[in-house]
PDB file of N, CA and C in Angstrom:
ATOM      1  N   UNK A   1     -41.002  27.644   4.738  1.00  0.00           N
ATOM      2  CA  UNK A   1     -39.986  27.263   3.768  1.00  0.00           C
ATOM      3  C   UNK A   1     -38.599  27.380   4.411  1.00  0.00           C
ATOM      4  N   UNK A   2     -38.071  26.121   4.045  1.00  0.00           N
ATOM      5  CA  UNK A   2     -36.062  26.562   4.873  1.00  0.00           C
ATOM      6  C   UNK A   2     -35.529  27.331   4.002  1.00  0.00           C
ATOM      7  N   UNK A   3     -34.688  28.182   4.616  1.00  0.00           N
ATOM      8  CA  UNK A   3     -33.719  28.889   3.995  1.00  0.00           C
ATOM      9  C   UNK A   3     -32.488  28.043   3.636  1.00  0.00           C
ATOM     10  N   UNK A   4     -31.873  28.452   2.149  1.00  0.00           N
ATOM     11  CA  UNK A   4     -31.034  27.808   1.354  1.00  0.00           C
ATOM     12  C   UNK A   4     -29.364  27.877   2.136  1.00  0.00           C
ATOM     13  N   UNK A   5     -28.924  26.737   2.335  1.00  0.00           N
ATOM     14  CA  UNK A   5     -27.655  26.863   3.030  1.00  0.00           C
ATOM     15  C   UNK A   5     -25.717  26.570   2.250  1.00  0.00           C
ATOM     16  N   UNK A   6     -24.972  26.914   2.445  1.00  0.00           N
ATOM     17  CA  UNK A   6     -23.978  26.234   1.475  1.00  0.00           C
ATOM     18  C   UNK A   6     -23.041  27.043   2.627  1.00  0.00           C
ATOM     19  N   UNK A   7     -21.438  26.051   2.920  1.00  0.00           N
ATOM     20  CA  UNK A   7     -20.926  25.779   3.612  1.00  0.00           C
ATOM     21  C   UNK A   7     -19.863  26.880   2.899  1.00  0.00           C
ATOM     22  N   UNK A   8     -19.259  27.900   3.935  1.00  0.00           N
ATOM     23  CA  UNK A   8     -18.047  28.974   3.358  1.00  0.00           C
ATOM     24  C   UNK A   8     -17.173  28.426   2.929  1.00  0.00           C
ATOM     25  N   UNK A   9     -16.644  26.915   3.474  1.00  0.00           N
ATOM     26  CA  UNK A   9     -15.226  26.675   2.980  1.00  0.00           C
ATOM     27  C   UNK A   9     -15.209  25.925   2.032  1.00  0.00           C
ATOM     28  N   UNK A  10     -16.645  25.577   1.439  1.00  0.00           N
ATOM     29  CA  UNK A  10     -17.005  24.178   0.497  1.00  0.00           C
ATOM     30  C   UNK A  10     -16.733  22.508   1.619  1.00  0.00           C
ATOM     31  N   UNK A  11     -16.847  21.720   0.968  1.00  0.00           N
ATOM     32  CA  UNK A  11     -17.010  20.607   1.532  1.00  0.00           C
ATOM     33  C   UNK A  11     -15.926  19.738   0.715  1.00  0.00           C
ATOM     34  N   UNK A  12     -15.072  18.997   1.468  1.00  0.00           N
ATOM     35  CA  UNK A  12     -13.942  18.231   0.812  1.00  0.00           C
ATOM     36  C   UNK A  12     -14.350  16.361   0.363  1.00  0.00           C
ATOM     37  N   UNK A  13     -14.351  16.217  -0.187  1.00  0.00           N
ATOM     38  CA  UNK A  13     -15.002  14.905  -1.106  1.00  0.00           C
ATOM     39  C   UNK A  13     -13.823  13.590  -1.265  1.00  0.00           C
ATOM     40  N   UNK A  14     -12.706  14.403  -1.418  1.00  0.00           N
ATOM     41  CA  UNK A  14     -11.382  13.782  -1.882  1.00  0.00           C
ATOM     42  C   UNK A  14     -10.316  13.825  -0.683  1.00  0.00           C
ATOM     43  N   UNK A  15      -9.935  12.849  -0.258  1.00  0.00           N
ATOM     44  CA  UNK A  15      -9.344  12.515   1.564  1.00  0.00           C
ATOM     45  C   UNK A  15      -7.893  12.703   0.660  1.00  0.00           C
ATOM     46  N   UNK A  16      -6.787  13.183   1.781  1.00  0.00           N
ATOM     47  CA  UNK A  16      -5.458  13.731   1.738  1.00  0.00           C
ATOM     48  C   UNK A  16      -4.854  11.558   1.942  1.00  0.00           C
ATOM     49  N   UNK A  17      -4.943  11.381   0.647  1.00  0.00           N
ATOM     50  CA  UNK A  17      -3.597   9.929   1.202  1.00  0.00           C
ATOM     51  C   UNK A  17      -2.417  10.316   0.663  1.00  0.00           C
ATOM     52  N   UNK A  18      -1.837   9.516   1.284  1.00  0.00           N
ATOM     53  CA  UNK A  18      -0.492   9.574   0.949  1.00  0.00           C
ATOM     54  C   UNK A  18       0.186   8.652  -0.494  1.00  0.00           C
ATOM     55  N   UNK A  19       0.181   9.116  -1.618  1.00  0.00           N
ATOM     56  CA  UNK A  19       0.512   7.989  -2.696  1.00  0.00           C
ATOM     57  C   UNK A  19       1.765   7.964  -2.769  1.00  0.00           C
ATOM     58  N   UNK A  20       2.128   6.554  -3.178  1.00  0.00           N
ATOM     59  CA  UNK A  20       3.083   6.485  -3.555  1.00  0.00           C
ATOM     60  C   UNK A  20       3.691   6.824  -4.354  1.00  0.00           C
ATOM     61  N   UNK A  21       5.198   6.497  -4.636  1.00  0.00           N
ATOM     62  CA  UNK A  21       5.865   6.830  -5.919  1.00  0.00           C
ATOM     63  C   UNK A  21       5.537   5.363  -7.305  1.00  0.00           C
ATOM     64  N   UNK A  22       4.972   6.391  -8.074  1.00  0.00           N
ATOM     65  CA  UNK A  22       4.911   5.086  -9.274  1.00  0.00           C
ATOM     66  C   UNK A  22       6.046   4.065  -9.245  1.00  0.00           C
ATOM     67  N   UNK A  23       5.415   2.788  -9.852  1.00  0.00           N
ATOM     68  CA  UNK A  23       6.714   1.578  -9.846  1.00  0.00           C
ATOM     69  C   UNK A  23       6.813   0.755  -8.514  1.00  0.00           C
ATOM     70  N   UNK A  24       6.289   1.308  -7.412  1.00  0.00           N
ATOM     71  CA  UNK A  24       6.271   0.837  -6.266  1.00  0.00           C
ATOM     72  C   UNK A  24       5.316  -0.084  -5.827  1.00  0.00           C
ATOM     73  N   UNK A  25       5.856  -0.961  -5.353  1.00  0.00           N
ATOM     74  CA  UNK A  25       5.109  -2.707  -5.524  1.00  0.00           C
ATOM     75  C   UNK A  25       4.828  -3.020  -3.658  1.00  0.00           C
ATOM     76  N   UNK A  26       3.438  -3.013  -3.340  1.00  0.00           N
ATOM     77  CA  UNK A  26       3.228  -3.926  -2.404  1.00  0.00           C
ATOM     78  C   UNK A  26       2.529  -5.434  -2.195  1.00  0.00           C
ATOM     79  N   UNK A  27       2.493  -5.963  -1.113  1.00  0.00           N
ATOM     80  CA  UNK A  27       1.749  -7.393  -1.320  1.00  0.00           C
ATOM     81  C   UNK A  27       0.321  -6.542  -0.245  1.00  0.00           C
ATOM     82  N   UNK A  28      -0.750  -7.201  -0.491  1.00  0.00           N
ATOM     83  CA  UNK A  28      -1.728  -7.564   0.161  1.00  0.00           C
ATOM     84  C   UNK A  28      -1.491  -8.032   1.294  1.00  0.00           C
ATOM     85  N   UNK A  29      -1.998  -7.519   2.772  1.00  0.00           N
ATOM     86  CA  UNK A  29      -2.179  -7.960   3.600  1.00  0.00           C
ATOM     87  C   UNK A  29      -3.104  -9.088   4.017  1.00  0.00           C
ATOM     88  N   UNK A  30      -4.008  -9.276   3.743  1.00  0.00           N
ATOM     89  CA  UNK A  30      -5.057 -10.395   3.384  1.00  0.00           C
ATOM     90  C   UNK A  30      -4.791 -11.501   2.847  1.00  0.00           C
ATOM     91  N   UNK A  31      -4.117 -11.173   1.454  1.00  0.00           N
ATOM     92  CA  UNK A  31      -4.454 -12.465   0.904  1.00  0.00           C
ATOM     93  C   UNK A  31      -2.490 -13.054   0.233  1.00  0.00           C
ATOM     94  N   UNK A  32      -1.604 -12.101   0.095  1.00  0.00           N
ATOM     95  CA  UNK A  32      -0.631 -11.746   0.255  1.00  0.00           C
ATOM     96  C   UNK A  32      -0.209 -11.959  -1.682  1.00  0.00           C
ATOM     97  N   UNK A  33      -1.258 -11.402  -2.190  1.00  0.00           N
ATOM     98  CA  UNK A  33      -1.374 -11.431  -3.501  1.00  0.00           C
ATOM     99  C   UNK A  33      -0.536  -9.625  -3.872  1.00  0.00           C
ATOM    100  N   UNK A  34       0.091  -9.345  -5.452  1.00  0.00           N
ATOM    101  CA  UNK A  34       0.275  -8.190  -5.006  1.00  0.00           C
ATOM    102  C   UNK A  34      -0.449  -6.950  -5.626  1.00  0.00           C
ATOM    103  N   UNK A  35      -0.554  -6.257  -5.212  1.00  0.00           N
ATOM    104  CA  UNK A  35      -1.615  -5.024  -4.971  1.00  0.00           C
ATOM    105  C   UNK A  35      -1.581  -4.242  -5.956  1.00  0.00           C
ATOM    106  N   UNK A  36      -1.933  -3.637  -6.594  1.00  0.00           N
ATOM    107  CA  UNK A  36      -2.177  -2.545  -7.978  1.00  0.00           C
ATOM    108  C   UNK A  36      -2.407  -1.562  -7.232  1.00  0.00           C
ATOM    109  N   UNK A  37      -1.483  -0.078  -7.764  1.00  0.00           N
ATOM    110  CA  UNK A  37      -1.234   0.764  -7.358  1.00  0.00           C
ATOM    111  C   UNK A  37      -2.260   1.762  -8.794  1.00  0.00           C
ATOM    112  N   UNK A  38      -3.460   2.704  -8.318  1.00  0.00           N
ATOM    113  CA  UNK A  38      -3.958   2.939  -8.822  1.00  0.00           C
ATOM    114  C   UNK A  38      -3.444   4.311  -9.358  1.00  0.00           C
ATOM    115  N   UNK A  39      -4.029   4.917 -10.311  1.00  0.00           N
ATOM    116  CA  UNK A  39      -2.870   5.904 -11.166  1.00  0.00           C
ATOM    117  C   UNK A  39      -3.964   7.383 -10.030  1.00  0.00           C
ATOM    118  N   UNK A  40      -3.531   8.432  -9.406  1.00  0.00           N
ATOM    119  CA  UNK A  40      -3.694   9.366  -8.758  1.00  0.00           C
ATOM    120  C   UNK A  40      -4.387  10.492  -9.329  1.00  0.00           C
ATOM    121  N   UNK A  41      -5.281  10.032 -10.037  1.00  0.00           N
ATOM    122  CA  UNK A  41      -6.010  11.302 -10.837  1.00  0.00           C
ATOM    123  C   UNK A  41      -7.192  12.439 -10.090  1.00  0.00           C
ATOM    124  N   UNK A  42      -7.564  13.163 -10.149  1.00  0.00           N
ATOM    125  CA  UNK A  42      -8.601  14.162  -9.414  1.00  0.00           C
ATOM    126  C   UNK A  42      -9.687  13.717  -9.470  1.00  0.00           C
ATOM    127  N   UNK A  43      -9.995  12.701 -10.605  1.00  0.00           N
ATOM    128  CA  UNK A  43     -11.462  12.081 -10.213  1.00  0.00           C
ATOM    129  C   UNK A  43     -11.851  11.144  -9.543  1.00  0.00           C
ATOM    130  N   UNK A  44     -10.741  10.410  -8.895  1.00  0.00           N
ATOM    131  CA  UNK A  44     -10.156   9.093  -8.383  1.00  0.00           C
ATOM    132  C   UNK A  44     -10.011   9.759  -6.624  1.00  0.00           C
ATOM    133  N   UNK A  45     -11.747   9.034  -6.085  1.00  0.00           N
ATOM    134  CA  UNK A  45     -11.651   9.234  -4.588  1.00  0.00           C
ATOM    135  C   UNK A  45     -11.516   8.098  -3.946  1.00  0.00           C
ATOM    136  N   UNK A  46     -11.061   7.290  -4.339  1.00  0.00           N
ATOM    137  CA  UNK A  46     -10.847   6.275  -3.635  1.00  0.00           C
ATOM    138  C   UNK A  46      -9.380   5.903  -3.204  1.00  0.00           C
ATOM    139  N   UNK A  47      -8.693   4.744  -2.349  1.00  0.00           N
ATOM    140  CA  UNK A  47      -7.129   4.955  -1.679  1.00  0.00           C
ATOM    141  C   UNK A  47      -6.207   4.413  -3.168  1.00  0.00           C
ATOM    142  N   UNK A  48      -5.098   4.508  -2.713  1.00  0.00           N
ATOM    143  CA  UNK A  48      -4.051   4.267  -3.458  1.00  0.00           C
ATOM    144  C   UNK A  48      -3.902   2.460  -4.208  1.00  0.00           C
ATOM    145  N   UNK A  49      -4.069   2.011  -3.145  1.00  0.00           N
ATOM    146  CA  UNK A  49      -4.390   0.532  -3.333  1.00  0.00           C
ATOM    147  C   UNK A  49      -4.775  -0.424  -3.493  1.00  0.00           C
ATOM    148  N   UNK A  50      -5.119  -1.162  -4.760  1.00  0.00           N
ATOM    149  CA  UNK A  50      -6.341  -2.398  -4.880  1.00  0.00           C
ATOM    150  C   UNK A  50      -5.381  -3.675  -5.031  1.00  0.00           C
ATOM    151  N   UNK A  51      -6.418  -4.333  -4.563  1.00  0.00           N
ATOM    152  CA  UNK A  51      -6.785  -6.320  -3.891  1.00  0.00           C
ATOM    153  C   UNK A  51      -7.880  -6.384  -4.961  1.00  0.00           C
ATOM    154  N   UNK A  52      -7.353  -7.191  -6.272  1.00  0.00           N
ATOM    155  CA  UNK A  52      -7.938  -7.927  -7.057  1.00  0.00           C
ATOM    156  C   UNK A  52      -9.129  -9.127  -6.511  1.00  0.00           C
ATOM    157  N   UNK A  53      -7.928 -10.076  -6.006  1.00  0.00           N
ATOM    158  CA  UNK A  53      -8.898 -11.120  -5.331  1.00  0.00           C
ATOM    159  C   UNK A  53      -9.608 -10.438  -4.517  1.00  0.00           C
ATOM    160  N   UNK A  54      -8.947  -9.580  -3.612  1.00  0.00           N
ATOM    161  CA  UNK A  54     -10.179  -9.393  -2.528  1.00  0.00           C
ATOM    162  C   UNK A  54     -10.722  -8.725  -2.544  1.00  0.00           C
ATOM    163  N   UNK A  55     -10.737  -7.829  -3.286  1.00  0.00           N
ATOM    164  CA  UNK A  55     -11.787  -6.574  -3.606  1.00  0.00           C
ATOM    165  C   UNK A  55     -11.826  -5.531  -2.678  1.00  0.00           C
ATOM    166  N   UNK A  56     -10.582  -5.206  -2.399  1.00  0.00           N
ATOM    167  CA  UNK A  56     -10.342  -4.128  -0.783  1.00  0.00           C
ATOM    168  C   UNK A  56      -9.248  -3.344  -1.485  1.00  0.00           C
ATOM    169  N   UNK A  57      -9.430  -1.662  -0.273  1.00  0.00           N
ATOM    170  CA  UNK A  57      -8.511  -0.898  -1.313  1.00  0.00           C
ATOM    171  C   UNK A  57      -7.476  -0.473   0.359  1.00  0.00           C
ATOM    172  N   UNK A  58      -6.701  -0.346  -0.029  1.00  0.00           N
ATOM    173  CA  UNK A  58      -5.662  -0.051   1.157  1.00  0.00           C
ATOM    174  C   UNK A  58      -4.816   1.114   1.020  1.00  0.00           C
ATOM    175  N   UNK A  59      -4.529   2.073   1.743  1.00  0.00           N
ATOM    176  CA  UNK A  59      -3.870   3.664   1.920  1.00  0.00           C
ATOM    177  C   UNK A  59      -2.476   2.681   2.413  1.00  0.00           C
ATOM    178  N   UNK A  60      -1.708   3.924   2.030  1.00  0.00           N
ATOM    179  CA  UNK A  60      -0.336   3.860   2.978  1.00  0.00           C
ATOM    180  C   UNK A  60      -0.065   3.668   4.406  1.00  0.00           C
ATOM    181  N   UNK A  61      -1.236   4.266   4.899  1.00  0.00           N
ATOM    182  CA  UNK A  61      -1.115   4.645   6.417  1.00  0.00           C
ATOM    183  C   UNK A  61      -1.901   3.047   6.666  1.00  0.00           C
ATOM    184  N   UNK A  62      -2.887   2.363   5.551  1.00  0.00           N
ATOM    185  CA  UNK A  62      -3.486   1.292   6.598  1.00  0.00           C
ATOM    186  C   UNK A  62      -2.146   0.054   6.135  1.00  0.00           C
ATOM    187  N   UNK A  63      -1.265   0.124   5.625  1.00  0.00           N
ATOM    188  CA  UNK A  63      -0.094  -0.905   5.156  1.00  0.00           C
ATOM    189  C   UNK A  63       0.948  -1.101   5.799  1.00  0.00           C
ATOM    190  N   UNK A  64       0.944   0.390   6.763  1.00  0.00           N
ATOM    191  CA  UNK A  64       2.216   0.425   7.314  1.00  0.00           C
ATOM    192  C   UNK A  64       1.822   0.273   8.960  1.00  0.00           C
ATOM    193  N   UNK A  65       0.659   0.535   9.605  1.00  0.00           N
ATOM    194  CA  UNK A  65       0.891   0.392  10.614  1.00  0.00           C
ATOM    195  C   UNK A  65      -0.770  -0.658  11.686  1.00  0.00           C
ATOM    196  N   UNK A  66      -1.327  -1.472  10.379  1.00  0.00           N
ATOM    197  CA  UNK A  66      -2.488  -2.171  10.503  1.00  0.00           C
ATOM    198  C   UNK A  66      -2.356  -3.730  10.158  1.00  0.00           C
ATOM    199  N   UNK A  67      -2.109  -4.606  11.310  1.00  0.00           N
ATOM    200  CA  UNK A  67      -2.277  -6.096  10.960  1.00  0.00           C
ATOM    201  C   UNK A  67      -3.933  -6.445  10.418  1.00  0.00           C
ATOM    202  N   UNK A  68      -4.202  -7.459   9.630  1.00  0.00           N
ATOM    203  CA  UNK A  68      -5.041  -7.837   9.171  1.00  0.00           C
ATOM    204  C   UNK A  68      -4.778  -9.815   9.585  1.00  0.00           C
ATOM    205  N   UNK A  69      -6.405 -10.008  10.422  1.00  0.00           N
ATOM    206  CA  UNK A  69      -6.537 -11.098  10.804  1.00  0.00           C
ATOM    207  C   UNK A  69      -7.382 -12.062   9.396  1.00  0.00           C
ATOM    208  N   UNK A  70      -6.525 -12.948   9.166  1.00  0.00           N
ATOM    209  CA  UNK A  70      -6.851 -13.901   8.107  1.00  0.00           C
ATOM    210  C   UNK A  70      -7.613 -15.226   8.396  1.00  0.00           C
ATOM    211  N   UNK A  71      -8.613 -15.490   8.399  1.00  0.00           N
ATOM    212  CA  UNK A  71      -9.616 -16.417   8.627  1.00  0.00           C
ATOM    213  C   UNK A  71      -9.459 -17.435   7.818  1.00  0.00           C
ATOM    214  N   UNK A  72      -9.086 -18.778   8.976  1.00  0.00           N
ATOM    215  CA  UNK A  72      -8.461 -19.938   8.466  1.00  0.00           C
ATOM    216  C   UNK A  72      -9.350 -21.087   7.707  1.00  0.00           C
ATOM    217  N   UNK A  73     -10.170 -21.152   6.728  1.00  0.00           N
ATOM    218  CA  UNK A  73     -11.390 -21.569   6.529  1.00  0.00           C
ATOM    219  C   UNK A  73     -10.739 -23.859   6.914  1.00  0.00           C
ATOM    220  N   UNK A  74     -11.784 -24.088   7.948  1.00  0.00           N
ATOM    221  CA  UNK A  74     -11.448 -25.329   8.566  1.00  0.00           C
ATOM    222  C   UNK A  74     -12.102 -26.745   7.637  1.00  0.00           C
TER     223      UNK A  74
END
């Protein structure tokens, strides 16, 4: 039989982003639609940022320093 294990410091579930200040408006990198800034609650593990059309969520850190290649449909 294994012996029962649990981690001293607990295990972190919820990633450190950086949110913004409410009221604060970005565009989509993708699709250049603009982005809904999701409200920062404790049950809410997901990033700061949703893409309606595109269904992608974007942090501060991926807005400010991540180009996104846009596929030119021919």
């Amino acid at each position: 039989m294994q012996k029962h294990h649990t981690f001293d410091s607990g295990l972190k579930y919820r990633p450190d982003y950086k949110w913004p200040e409410e009221g604060t408006e970005r565009d989509c990198p993708k699709c250049n639609q603009n982005l809904e800034l999701v409200a920062n609650l404790d049950t809410y593990y997901g990033k700061p940022w949703w893409c309606a059309p595109c269904q992608w969520q974007f942090s501060e850190e991926d807005l400010d320093g991540t180009e996104y290649s846009v596929d030119e449909e021919e």
